[in-house]
N, C-alpha and C. Protein backbone atom coordinates (compact mmCIF):
# COMPACT_ATOMS: atom_id res chain seq x y z
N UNK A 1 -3.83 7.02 1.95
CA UNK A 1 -3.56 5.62 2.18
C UNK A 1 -2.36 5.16 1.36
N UNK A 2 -2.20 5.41 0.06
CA UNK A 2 -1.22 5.63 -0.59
C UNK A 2 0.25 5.84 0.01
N UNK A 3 0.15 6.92 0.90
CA UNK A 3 1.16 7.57 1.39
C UNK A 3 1.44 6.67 2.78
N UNK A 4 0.60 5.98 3.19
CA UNK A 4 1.21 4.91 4.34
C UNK A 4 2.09 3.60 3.42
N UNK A 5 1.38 3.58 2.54
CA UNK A 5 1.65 2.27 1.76
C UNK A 5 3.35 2.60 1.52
N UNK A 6 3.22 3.87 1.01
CA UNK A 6 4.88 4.01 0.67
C UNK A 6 5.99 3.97 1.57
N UNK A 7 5.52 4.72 3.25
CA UNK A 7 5.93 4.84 3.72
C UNK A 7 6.38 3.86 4.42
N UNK A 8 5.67 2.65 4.13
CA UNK A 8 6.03 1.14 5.02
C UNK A 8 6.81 0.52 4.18
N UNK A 9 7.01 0.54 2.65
CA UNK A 9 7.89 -0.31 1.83
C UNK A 9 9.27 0.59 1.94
N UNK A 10 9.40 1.92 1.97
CA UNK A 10 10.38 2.46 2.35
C UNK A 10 11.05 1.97 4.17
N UNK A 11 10.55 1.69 4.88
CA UNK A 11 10.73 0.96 6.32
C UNK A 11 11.25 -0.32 5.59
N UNK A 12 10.33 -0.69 5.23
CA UNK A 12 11.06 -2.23 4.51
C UNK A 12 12.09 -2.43 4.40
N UNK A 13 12.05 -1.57 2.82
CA UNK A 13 13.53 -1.67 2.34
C UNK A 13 14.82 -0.96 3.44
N UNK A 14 14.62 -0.15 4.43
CA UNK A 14 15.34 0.07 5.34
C UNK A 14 16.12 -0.64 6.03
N UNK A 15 14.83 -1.48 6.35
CA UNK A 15 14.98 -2.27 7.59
C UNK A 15 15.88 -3.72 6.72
N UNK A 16 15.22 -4.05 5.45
CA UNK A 16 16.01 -5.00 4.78
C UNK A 16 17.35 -4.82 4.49
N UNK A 17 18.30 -3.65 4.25
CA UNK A 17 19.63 -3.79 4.10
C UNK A 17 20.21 -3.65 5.10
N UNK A 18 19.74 -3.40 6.67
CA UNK A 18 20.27 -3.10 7.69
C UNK A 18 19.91 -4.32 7.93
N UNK A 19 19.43 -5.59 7.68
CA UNK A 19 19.64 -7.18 8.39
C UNK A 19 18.58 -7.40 9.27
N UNK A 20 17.40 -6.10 9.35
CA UNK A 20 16.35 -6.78 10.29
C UNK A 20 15.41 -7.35 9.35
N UNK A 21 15.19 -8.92 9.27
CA UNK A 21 14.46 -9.52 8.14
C UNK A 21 12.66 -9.39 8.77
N UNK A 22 12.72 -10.21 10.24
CA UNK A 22 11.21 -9.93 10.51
C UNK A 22 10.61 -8.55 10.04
N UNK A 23 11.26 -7.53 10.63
CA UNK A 23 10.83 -6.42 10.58
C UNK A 23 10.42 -5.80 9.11
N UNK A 24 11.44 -6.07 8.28
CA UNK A 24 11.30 -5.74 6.91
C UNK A 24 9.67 -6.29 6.31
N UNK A 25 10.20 -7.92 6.92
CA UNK A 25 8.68 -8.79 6.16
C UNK A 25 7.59 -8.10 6.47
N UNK A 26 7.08 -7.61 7.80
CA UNK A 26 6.45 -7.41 8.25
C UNK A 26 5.89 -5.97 7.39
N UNK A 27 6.94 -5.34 7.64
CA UNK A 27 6.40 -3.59 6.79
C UNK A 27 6.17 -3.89 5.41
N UNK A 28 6.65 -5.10 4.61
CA UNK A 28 6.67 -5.20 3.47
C UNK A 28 4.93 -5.63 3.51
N UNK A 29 4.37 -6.60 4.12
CA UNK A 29 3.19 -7.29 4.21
C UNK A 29 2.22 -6.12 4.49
N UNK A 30 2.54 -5.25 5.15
CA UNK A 30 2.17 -4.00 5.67
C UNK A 30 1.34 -3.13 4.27
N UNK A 31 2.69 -2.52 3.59
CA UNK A 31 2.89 -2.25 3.00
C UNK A 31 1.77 -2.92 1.63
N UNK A 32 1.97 -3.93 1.46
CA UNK A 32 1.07 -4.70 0.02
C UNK A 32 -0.49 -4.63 0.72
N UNK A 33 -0.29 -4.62 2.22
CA UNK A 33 -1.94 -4.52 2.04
C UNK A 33 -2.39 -3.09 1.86
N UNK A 34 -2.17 -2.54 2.41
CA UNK A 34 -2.55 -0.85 2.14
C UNK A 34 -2.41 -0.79 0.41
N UNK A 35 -1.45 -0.89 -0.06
CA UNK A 35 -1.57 -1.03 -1.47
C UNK A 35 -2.83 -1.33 -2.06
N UNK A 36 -3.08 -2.53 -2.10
CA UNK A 36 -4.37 -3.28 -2.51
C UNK A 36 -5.74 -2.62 -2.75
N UNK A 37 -5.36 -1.87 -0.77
CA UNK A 37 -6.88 -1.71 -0.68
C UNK A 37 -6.44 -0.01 -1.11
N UNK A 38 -6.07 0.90 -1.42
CA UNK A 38 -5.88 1.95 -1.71
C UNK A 38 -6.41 1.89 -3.76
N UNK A 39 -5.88 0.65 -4.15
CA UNK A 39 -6.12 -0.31 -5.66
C UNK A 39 -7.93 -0.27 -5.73
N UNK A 40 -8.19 -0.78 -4.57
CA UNK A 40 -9.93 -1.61 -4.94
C UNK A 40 -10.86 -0.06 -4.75
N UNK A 41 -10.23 0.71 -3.31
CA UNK A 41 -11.15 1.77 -3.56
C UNK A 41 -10.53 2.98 -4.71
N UNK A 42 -10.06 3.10 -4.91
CA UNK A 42 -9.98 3.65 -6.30
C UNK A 42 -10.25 3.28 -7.60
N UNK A 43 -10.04 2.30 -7.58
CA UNK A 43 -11.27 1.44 -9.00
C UNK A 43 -12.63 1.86 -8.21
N UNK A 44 -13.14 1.38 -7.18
CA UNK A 44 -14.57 1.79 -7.31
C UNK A 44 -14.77 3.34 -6.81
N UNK A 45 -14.12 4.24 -6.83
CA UNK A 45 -14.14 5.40 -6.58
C UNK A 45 -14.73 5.71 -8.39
N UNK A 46 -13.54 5.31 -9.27
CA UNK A 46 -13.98 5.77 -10.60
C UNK A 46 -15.31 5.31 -11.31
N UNK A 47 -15.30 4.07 -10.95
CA UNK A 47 -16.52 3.19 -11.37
C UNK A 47 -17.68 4.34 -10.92
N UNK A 48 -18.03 4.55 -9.74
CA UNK A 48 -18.81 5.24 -8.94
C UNK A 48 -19.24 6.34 -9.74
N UNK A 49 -18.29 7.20 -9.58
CA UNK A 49 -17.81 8.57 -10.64
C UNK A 49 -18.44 8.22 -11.98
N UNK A 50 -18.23 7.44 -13.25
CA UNK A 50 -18.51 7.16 -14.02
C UNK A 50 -20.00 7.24 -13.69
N UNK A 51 -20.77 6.10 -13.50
CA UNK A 51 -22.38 5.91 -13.15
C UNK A 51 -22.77 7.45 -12.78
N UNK A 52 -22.44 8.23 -12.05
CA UNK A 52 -22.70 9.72 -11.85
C UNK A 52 -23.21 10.45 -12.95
N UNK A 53 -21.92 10.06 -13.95
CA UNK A 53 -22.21 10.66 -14.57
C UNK A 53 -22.93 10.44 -15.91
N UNK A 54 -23.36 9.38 -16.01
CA UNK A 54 -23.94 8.79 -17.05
C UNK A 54 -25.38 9.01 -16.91
């Protein structure tokens, strides 16, 4: 998930110096959500992990 996330801010920034702004916003918005959620399940991936092992 990670690896989409990157792959859309790299589109972004593509698409941003070549003058397509929708498009950029769009992969950028793209982009921060995959982030996030790649963020929340990996905090509770460890959390999880932890309790395992306790």
């Amino acid at each position: 998930m990670l690896r989409y996330a990157l792959i859309f801010f790299v589109v972004a920034l593509i698409a941003g110096v070549l003058g397509f702004g929708g498009i950029a916003a769009g992969a950028a918005g793209i982009a921060k959500i995959l982030f996030w959620i790649f963020a929340v399940l990996f905090v509770i991936s460890l959390i999880s992990n932890m309790l395992k092992k306790a």
